[in-house]
PDB file of N, CA and C in Angstrom:
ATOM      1  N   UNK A   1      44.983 -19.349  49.708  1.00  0.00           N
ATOM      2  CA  UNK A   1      46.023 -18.739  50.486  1.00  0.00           C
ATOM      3  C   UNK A   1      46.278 -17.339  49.921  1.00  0.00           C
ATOM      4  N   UNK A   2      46.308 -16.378  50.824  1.00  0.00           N
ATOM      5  CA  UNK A   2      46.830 -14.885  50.104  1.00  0.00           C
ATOM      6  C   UNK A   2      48.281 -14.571  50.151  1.00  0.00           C
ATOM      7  N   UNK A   3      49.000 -13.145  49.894  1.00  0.00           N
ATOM      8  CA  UNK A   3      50.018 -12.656  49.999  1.00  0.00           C
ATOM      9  C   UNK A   3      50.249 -13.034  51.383  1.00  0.00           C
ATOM     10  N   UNK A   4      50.235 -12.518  52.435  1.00  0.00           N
ATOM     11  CA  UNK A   4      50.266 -12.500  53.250  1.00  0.00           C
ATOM     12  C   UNK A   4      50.795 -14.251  53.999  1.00  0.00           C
ATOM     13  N   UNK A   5      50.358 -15.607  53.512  1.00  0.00           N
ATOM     14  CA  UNK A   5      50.428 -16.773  53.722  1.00  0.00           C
ATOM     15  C   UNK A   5      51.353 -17.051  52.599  1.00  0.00           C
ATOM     16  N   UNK A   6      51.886 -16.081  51.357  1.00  0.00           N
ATOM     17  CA  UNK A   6      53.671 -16.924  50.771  1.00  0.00           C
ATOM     18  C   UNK A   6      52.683 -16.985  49.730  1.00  0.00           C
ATOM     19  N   UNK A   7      51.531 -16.491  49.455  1.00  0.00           N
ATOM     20  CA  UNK A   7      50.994 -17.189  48.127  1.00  0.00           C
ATOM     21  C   UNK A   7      50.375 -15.953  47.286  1.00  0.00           C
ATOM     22  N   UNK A   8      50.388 -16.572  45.572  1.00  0.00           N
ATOM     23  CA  UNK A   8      49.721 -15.203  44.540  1.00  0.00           C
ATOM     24  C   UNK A   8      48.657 -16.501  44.312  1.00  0.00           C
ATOM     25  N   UNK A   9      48.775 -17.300  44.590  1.00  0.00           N
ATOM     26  CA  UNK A   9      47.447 -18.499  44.081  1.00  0.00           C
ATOM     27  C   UNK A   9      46.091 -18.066  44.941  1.00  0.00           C
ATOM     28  N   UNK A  10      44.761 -17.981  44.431  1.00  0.00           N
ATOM     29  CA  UNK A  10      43.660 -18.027  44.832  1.00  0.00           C
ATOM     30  C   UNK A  10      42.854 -18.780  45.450  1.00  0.00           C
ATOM     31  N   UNK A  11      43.704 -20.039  45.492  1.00  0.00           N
ATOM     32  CA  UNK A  11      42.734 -21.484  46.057  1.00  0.00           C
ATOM     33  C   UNK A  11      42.778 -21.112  47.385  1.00  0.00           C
ATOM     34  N   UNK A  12      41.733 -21.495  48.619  1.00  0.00           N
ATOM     35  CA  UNK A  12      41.769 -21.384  49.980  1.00  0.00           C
ATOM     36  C   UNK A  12      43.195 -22.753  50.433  1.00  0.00           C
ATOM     37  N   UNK A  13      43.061 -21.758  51.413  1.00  0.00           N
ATOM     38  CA  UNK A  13      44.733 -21.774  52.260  1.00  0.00           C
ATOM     39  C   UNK A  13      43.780 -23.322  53.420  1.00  0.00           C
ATOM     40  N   UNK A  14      44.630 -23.972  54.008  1.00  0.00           N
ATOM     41  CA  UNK A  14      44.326 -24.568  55.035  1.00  0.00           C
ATOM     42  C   UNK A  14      43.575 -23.816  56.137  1.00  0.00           C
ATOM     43  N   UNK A  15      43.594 -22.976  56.427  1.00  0.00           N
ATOM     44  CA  UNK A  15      43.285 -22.513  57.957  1.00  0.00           C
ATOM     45  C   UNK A  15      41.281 -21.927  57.349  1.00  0.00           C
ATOM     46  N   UNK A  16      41.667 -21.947  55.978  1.00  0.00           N
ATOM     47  CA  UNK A  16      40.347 -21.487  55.577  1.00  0.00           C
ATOM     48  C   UNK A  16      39.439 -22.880  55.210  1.00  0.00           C
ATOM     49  N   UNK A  17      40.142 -23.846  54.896  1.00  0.00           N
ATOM     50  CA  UNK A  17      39.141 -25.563  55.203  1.00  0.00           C
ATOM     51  C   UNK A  17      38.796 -25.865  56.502  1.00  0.00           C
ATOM     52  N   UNK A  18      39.651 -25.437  57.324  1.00  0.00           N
ATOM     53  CA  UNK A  18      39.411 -25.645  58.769  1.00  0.00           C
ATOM     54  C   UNK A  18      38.180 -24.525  59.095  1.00  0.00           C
ATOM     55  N   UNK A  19      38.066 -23.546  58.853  1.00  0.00           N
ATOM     56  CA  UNK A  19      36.978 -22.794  59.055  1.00  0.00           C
ATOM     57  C   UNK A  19      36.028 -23.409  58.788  1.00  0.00           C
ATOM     58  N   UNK A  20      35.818 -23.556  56.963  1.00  0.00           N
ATOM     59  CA  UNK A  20      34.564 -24.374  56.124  1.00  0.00           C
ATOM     60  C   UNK A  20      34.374 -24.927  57.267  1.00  0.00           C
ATOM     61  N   UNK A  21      34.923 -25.815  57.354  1.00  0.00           N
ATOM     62  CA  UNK A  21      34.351 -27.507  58.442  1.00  0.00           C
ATOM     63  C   UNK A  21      33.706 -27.320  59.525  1.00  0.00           C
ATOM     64  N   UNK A  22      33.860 -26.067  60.350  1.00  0.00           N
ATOM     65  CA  UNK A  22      32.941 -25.282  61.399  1.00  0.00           C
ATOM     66  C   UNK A  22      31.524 -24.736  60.474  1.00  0.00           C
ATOM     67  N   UNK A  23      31.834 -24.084  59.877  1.00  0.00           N
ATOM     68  CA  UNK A  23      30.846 -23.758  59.268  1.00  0.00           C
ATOM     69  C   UNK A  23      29.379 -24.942  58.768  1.00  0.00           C
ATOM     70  N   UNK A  24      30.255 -25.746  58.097  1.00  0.00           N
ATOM     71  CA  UNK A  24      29.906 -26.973  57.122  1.00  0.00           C
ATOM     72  C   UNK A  24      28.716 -27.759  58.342  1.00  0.00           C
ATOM     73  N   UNK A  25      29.357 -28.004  59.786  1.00  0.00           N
ATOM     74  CA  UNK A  25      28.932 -28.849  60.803  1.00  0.00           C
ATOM     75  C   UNK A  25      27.731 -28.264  61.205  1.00  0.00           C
ATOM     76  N   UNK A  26      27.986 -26.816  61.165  1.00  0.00           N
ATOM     77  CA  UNK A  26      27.256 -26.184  61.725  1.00  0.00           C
ATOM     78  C   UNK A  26      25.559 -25.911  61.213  1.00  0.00           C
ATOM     79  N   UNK A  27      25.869 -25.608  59.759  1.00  0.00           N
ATOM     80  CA  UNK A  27      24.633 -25.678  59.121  1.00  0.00           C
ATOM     81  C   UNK A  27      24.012 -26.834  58.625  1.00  0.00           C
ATOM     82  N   UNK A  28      24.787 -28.092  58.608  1.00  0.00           N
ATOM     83  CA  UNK A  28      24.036 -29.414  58.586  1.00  0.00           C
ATOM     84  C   UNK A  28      23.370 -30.039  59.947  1.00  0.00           C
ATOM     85  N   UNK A  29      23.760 -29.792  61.018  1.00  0.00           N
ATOM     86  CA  UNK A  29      23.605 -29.917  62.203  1.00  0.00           C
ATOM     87  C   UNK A  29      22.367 -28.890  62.145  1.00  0.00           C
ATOM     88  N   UNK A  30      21.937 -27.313  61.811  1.00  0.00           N
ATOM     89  CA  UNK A  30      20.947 -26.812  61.455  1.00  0.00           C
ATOM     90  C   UNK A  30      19.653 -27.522  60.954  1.00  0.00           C
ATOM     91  N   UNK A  31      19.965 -28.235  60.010  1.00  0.00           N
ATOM     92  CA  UNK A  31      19.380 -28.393  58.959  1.00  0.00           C
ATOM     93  C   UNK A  31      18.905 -29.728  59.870  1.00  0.00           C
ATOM     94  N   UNK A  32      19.647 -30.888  60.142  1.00  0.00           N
ATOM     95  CA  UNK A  32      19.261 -32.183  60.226  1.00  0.00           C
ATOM     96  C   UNK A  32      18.249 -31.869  61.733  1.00  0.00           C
ATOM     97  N   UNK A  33      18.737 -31.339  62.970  1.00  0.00           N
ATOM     98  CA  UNK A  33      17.903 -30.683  63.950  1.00  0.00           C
ATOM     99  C   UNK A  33      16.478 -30.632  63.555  1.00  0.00           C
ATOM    100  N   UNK A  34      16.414 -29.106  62.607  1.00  0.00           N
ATOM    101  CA  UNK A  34      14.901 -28.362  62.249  1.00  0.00           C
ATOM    102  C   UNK A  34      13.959 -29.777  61.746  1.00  0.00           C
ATOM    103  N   UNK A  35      14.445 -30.807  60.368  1.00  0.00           N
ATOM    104  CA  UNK A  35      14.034 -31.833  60.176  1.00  0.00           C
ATOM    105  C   UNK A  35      13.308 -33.080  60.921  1.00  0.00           C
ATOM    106  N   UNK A  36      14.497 -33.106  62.055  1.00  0.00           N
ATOM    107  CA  UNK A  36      14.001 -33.737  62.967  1.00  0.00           C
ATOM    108  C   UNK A  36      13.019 -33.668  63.981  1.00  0.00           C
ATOM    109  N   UNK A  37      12.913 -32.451  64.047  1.00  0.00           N
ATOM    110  CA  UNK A  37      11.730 -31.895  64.933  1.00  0.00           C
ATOM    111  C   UNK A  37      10.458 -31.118  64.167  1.00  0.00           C
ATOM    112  N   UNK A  38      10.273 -31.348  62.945  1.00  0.00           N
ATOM    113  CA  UNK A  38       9.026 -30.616  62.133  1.00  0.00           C
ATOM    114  C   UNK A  38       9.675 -29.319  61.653  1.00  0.00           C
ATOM    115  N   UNK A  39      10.416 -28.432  62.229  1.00  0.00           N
ATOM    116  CA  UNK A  39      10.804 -27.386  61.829  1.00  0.00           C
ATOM    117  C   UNK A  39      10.769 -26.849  60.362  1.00  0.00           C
ATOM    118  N   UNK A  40      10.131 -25.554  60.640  1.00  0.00           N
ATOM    119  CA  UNK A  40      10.099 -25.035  58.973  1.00  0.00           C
ATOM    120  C   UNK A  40      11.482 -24.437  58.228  1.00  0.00           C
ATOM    121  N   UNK A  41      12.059 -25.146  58.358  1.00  0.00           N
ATOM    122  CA  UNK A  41      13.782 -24.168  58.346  1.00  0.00           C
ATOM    123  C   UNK A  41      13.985 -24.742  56.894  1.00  0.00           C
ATOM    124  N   UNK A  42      14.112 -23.460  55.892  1.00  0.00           N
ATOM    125  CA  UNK A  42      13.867 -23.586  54.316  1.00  0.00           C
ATOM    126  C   UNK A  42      15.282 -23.409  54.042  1.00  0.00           C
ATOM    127  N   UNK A  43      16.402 -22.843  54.678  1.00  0.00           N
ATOM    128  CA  UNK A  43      17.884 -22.043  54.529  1.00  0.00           C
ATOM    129  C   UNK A  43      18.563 -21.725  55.429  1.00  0.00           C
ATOM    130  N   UNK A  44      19.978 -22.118  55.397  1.00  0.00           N
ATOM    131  CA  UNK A  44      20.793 -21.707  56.643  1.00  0.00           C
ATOM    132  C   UNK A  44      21.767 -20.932  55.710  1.00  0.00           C
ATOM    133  N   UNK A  45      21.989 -19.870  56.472  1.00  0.00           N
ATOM    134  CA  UNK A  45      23.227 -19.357  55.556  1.00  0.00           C
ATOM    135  C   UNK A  45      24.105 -19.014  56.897  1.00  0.00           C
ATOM    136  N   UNK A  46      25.786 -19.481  56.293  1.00  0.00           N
ATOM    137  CA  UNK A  46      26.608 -18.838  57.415  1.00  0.00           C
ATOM    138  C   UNK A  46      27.879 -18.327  56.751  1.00  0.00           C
ATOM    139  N   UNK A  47      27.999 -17.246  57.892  1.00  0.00           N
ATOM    140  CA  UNK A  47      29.718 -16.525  57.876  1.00  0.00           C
ATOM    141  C   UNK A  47      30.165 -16.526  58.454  1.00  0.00           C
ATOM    142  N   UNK A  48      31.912 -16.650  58.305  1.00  0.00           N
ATOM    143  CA  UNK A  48      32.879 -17.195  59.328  1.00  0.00           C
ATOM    144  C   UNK A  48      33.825 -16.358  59.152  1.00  0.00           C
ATOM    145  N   UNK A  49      33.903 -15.560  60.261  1.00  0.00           N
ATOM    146  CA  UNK A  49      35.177 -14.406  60.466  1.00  0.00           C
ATOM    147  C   UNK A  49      36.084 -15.045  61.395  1.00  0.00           C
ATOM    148  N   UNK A  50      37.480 -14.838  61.145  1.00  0.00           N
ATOM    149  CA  UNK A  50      38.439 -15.389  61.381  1.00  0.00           C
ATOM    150  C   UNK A  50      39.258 -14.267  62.272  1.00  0.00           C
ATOM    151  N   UNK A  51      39.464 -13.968  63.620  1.00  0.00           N
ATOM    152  CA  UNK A  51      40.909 -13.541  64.440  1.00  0.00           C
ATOM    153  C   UNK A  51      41.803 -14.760  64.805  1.00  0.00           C
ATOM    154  N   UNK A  52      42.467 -14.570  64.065  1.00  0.00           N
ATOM    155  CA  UNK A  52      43.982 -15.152  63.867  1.00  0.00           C
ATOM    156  C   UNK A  52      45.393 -14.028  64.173  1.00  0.00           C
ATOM    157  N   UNK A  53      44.951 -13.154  65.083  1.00  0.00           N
ATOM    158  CA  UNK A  53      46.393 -12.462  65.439  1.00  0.00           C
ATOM    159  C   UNK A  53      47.211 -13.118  66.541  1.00  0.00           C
ATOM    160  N   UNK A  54      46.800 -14.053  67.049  1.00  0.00           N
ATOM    161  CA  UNK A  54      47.220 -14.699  68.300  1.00  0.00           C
ATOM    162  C   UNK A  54      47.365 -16.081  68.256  1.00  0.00           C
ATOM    163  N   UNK A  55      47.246 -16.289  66.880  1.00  0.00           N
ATOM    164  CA  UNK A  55      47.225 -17.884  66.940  1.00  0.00           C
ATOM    165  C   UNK A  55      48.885 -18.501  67.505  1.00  0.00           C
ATOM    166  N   UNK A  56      49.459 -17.725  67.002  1.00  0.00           N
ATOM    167  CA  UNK A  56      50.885 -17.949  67.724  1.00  0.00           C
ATOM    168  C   UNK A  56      51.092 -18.413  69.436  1.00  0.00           C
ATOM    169  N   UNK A  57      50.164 -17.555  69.652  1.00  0.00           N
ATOM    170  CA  UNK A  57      50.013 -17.545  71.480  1.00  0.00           C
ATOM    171  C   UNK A  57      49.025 -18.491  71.806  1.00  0.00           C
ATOM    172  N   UNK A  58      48.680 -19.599  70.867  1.00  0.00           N
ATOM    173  CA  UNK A  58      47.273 -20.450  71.261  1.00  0.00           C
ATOM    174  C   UNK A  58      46.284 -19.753  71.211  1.00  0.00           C
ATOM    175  N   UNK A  59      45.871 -19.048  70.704  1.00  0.00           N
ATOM    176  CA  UNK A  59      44.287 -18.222  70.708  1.00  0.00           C
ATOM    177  C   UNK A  59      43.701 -18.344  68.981  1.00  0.00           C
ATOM    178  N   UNK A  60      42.542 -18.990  68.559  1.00  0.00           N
ATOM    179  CA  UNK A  60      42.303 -19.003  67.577  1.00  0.00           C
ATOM    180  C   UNK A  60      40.860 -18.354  67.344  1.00  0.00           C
ATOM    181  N   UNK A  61      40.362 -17.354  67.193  1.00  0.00           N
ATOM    182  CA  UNK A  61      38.937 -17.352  67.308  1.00  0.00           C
ATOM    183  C   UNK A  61      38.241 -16.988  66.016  1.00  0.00           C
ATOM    184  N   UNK A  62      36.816 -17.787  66.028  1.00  0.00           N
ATOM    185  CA  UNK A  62      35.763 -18.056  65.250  1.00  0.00           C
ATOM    186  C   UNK A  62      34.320 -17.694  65.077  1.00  0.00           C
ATOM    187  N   UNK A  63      34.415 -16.546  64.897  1.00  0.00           N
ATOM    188  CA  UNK A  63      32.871 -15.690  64.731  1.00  0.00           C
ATOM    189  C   UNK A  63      31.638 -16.194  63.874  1.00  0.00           C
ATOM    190  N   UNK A  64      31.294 -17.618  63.977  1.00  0.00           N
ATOM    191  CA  UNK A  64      30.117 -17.575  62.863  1.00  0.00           C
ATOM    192  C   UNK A  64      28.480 -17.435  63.521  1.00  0.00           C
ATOM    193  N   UNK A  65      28.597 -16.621  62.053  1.00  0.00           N
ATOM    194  CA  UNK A  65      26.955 -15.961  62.220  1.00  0.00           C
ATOM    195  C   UNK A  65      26.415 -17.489  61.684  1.00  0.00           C
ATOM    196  N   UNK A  66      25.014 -17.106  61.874  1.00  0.00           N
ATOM    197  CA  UNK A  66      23.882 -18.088  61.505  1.00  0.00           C
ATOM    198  C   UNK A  66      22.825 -17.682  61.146  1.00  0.00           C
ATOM    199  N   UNK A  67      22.282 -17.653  59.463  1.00  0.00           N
ATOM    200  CA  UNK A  67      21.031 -17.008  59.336  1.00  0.00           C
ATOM    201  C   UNK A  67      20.349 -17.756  59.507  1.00  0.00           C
ATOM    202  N   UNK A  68      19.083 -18.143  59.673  1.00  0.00           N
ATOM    203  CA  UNK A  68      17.676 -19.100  59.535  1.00  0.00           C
ATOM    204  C   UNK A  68      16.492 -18.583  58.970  1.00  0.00           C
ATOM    205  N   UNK A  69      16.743 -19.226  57.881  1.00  0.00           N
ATOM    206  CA  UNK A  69      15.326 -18.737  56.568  1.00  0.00           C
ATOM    207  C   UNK A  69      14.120 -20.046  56.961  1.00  0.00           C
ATOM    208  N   UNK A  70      12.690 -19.512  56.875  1.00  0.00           N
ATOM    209  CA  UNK A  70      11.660 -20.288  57.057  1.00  0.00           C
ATOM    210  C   UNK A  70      11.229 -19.154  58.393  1.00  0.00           C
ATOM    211  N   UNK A  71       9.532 -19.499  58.350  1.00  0.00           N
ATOM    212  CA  UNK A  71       8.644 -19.636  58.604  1.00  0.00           C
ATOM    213  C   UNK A  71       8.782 -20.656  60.425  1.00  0.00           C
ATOM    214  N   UNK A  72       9.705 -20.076  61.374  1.00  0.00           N
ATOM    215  CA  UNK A  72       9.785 -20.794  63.086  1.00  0.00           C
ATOM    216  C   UNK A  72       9.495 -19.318  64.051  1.00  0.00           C
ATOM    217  N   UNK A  73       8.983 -20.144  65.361  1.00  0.00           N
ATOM    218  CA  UNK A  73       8.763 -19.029  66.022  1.00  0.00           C
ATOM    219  C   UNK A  73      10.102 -18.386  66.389  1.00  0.00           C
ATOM    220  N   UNK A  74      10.179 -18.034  67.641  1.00  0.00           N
ATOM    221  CA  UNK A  74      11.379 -17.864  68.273  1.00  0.00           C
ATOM    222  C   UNK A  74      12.109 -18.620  69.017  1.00  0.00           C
ATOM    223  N   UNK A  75      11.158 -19.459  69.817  1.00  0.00           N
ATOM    224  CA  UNK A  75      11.351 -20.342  70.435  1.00  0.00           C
ATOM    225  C   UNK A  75      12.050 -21.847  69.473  1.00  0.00           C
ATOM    226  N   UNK A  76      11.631 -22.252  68.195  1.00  0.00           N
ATOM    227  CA  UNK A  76      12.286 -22.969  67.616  1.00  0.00           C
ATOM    228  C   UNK A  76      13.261 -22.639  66.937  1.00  0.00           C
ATOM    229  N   UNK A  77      13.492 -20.954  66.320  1.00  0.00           N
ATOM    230  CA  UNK A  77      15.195 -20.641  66.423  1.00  0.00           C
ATOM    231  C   UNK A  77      16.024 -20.781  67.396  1.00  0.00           C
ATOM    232  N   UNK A  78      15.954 -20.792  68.625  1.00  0.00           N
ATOM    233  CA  UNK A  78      16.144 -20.789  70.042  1.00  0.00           C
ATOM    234  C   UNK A  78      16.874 -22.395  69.807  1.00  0.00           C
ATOM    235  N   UNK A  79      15.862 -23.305  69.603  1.00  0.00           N
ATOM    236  CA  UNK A  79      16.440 -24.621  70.067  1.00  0.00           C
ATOM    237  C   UNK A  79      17.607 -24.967  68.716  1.00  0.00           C
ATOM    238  N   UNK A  80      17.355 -24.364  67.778  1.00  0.00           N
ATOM    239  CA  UNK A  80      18.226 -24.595  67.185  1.00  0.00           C
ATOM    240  C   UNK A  80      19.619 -24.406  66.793  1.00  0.00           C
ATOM    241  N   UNK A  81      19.459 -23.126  67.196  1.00  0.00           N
ATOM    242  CA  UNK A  81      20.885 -22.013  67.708  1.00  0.00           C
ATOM    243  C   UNK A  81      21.302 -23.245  68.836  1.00  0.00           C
ATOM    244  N   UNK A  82      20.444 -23.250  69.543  1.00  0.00           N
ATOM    245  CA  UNK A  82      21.072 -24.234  70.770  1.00  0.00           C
ATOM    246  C   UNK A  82      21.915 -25.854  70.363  1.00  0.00           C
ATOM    247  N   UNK A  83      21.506 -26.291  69.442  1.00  0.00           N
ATOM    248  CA  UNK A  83      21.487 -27.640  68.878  1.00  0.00           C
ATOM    249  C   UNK A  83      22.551 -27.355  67.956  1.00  0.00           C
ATOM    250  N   UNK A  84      22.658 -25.947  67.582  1.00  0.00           N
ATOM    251  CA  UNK A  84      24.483 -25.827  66.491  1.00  0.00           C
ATOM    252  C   UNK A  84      24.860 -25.801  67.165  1.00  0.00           C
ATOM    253  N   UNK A  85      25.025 -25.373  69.041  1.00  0.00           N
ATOM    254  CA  UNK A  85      26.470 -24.758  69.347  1.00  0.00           C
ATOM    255  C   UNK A  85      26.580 -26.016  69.926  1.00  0.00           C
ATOM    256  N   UNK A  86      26.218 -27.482  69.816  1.00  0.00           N
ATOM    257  CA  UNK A  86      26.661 -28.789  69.886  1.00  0.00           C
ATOM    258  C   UNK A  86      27.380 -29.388  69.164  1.00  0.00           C
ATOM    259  N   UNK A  87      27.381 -28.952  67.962  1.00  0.00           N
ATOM    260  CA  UNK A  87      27.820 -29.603  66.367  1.00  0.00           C
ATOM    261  C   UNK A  87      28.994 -30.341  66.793  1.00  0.00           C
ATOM    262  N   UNK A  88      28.944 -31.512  66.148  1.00  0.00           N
ATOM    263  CA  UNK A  88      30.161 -32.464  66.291  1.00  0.00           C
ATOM    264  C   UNK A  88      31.731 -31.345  66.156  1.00  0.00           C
ATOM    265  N   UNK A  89      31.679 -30.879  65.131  1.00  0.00           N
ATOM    266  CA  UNK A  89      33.078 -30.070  64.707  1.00  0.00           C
ATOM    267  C   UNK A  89      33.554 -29.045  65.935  1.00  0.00           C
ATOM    268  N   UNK A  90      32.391 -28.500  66.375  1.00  0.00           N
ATOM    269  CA  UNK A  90      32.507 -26.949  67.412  1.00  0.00           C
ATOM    270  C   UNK A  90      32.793 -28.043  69.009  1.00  0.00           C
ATOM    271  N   UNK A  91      32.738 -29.497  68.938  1.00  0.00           N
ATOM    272  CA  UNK A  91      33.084 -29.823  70.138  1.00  0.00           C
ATOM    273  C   UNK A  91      34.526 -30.511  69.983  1.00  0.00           C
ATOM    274  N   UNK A  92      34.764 -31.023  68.536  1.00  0.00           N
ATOM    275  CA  UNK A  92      36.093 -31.464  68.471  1.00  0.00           C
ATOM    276  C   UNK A  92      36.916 -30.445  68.537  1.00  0.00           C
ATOM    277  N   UNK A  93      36.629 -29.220  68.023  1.00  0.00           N
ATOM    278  CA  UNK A  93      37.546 -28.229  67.937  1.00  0.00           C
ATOM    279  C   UNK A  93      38.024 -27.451  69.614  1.00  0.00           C
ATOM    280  N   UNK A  94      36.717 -28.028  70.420  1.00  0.00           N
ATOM    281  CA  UNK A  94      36.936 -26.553  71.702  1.00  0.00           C
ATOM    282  C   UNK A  94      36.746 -28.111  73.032  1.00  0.00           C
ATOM    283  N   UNK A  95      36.648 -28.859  72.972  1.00  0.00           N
ATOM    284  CA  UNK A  95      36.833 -30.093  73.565  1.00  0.00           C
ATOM    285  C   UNK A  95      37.601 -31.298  73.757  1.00  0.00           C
ATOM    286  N   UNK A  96      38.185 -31.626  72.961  1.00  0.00           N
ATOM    287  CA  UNK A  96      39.308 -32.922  72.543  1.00  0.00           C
ATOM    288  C   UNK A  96      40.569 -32.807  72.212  1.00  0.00           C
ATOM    289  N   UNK A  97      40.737 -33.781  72.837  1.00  0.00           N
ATOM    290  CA  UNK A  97      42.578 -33.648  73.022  1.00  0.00           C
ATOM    291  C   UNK A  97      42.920 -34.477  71.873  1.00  0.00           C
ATOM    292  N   UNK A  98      43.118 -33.441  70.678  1.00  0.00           N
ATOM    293  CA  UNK A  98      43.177 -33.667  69.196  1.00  0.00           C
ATOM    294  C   UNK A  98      45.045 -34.421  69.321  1.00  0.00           C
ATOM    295  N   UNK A  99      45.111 -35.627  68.742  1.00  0.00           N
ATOM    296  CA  UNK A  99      46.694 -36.446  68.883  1.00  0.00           C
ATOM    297  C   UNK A  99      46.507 -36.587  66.857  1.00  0.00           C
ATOM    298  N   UNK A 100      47.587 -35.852  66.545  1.00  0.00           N
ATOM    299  CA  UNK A 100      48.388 -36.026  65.283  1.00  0.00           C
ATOM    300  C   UNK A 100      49.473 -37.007  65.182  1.00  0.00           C
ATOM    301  N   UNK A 101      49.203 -38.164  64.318  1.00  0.00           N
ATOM    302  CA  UNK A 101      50.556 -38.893  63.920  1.00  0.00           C
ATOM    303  C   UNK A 101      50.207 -38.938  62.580  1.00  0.00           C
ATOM    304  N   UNK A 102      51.899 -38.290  62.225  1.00  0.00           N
ATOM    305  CA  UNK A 102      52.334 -38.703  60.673  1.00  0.00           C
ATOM    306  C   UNK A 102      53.369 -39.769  60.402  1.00  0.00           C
ATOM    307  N   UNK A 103      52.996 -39.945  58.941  1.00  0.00           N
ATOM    308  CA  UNK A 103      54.338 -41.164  59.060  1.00  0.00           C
ATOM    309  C   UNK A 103      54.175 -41.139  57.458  1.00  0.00           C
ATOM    310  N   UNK A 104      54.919 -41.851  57.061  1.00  0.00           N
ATOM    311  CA  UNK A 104      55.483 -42.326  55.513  1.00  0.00           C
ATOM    312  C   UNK A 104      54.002 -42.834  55.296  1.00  0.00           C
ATOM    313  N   UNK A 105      53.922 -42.666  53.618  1.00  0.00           N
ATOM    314  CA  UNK A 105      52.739 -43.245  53.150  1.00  0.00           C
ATOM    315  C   UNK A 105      52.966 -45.028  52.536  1.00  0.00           C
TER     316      UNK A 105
END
């Protein structure tokens, strides 16, 4: 959490685990894909930029890049780019009617 979120502590803030977890889905979902289909995919690397000026107004948005290290044509980056923007997380997040209950432990 930074200044800005009430905090001088360095540990990531909530809204930045919630990112990870896009991220996280995204490059295992990479990874398990390329596997599954022969794919030479040696490395996924990703970054996750965050606009959060509107989250107030319901608008949350999520910029992640996707590198792909290995030896694929284009056509099998293609299916795979295609096969993240499925990822379990990127459909719970932009699909499901997410229901919160709390209660006493």
């Amino acid at each position: 959490m930074n200044e800005a979120g009430g905090s001088q502590d360095s540990a990531p803030g909530p809204h930045d685990y919630f990112d990870a977890a896009l991220a996280a889905c995204k490059t295992l979902t990479a990874t398990w894909y390329a596997r599954s289909k022969g794919i030479a995919l040696e490395r996924v690397e990703a970054h996750v930029e965050r606009d959060d000026k509107e989250e107030r107004n319901g608008k949350y948005v999520l910029k992640v890049r996707l590198g792909l290290h290995g030896k694929m044509t284009d056509e099998e980056r293609a299916k795979i780019y295609a096969a993240v923007g499925r990822c379990p997380i990127h459909k719970l997040m932009t699909t499901t009617d997410v229901v919160i209950e709390t209660a006493p432990l």
